[in-house]
C-alpha atoms as a PDB file:
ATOM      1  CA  UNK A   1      70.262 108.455 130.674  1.00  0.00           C
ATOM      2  CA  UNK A   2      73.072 105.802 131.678  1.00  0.00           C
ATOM      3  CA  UNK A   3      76.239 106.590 130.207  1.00  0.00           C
ATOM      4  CA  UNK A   4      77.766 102.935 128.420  1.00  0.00           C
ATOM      5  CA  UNK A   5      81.324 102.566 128.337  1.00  0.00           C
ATOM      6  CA  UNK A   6      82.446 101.315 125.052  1.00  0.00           C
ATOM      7  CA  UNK A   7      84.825  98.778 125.138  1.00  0.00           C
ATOM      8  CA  UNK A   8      87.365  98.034 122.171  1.00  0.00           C
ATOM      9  CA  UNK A   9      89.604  95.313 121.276  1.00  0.00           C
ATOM     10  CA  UNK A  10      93.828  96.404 122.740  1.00  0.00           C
ATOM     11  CA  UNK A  11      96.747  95.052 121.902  1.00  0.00           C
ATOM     12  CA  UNK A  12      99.471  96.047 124.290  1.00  0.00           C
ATOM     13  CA  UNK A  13      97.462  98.117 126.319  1.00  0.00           C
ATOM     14  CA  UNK A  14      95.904 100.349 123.652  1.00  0.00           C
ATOM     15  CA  UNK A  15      92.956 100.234 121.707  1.00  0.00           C
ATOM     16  CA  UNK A  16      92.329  99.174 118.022  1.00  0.00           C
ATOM     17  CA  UNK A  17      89.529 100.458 116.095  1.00  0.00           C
ATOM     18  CA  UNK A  18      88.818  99.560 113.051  1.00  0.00           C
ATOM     19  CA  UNK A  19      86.676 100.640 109.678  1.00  0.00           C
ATOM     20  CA  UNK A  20      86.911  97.972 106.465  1.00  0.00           C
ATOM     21  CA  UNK A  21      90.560  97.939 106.308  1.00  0.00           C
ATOM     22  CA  UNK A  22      92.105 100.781 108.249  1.00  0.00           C
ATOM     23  CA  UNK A  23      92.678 100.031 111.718  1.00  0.00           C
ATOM     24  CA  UNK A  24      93.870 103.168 114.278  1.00  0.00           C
ATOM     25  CA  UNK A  25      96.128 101.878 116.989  1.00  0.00           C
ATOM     26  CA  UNK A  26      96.423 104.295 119.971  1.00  0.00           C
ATOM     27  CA  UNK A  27      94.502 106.429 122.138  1.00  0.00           C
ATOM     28  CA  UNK A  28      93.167 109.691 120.401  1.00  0.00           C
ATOM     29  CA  UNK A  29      93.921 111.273 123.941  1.00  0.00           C
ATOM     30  CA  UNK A  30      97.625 111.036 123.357  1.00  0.00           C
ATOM     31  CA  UNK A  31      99.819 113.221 121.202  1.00  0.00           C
ATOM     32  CA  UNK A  32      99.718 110.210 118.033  1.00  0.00           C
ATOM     33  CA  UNK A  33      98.079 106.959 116.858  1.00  0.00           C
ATOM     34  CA  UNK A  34      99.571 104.896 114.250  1.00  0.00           C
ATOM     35  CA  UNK A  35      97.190 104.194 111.128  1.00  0.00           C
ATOM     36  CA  UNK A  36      98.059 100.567 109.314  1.00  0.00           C
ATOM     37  CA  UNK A  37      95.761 100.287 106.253  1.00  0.00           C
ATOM     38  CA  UNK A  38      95.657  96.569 105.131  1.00  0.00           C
ATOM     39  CA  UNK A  39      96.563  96.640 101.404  1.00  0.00           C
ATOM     40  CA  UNK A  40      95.927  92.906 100.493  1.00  0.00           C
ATOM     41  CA  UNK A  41      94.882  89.623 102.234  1.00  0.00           C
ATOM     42  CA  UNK A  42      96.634  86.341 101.550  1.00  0.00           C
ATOM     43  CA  UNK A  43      95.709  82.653 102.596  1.00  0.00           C
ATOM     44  CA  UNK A  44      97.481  81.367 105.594  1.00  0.00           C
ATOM     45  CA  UNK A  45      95.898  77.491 106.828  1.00  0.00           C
ATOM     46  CA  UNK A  46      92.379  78.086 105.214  1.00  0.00           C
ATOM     47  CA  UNK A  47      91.723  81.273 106.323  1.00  0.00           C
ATOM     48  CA  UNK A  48      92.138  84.929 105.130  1.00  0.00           C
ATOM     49  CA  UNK A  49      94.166  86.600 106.705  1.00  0.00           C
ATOM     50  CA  UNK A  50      96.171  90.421 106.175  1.00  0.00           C
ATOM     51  CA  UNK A  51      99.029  90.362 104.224  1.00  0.00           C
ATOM     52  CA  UNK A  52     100.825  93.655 103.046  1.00  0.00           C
ATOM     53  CA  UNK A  53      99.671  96.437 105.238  1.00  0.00           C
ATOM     54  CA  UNK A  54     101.394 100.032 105.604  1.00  0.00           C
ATOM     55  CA  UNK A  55     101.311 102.295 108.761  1.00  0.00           C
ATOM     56  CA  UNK A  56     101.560 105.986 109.482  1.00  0.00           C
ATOM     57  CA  UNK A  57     102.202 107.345 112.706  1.00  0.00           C
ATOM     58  CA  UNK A  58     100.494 110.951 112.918  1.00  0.00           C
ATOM     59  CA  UNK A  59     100.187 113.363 115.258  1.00  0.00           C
ATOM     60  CA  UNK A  60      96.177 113.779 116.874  1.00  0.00           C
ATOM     61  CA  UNK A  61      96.977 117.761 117.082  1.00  0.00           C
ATOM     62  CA  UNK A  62      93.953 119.416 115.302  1.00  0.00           C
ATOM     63  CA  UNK A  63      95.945 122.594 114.765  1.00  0.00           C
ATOM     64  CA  UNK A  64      98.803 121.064 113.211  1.00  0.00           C
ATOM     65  CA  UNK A  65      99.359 121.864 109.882  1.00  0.00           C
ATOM     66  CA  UNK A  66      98.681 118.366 107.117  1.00  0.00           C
ATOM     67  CA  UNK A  67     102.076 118.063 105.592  1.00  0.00           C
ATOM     68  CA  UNK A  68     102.922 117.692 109.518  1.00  0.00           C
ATOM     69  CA  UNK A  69     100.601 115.596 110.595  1.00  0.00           C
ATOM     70  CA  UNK A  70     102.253 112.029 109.726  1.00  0.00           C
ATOM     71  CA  UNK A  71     105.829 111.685 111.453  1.00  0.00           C
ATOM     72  CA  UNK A  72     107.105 108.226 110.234  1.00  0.00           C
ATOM     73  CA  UNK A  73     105.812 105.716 107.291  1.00  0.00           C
ATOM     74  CA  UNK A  74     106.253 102.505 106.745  1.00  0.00           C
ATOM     75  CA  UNK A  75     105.350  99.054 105.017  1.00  0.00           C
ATOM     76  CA  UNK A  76     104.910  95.546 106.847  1.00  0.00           C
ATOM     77  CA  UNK A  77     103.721  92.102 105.805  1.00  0.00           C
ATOM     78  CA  UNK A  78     101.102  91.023 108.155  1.00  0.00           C
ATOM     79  CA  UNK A  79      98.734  92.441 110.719  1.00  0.00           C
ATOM     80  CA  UNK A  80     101.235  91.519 113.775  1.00  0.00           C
ATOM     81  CA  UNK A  81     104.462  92.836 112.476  1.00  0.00           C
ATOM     82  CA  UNK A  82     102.582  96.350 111.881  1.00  0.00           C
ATOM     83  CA  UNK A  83     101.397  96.184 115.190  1.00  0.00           C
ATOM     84  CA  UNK A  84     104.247  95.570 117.095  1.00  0.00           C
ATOM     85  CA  UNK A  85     106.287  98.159 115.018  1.00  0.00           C
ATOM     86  CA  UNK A  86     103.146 100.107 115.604  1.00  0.00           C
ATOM     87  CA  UNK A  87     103.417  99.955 119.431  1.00  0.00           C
ATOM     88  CA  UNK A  88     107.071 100.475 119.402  1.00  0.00           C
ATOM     89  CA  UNK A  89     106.683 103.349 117.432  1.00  0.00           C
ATOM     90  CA  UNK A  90     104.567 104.520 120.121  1.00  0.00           C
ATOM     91  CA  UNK A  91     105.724 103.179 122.903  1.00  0.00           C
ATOM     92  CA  UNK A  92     109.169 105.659 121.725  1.00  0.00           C
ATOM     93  CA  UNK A  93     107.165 109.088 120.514  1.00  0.00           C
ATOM     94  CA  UNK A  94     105.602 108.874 123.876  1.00  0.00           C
ATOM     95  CA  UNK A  95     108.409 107.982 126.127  1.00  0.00           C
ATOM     96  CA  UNK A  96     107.094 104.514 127.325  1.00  0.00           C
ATOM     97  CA  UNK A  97     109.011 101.987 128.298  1.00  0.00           C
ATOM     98  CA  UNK A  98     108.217  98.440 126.411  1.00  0.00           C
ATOM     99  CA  UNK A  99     106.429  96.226 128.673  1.00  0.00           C
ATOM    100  CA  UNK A 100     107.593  93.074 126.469  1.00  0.00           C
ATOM    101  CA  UNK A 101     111.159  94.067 126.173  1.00  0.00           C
END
């Protein structure tokens, strides 16, 4: 049995998954992934597109306890400005240095 590799859609060098309108940003490797749940959509040249959306970073530790499990929260308009708080967030927790910067 060959073994596929499933391939997802990055931005910054880490993978987004998504499921209706929750998106994870992040590796579930590493010690957190940010969660940005789009709250509304708004119409932006004809097309749909995310407006309000609200992220969590949280930690991917199994054993940690709930209450500890989300670090940081906070509220964005539009898919891109979550994600690039989202992978500065990240890029921070995990001791990264910003590509972009």
């Amino acid at each position: 049995m060959s073994e596929e590799k499933q391939e997802f859609l990055t931005y910054k060098g880490r993978p987004l998954v998504r499921s209706k309108n929750i998106i994870y940003y992040g590796d579930m490797r590493e010690d957190y992934v940010v969660m940005l749940q789009i709250m509304g959509s708004k119409e932006t040249a004809g097309e749909q597109t995310a407006g309000k959306v609200t992220l969590q970073m949280m930690s991917t530790d199994p054993n940690a306890p709930p209450a500890e499990m989300v670090l940081k929260r906070s509220e964005r308009d539009g898919l891109y400005n979550a994600l690039d708080l989202a992978a500065a967030w990240l890029n921070r927790q995990l001791g990264e240095i910003d590509q972009d910067a």
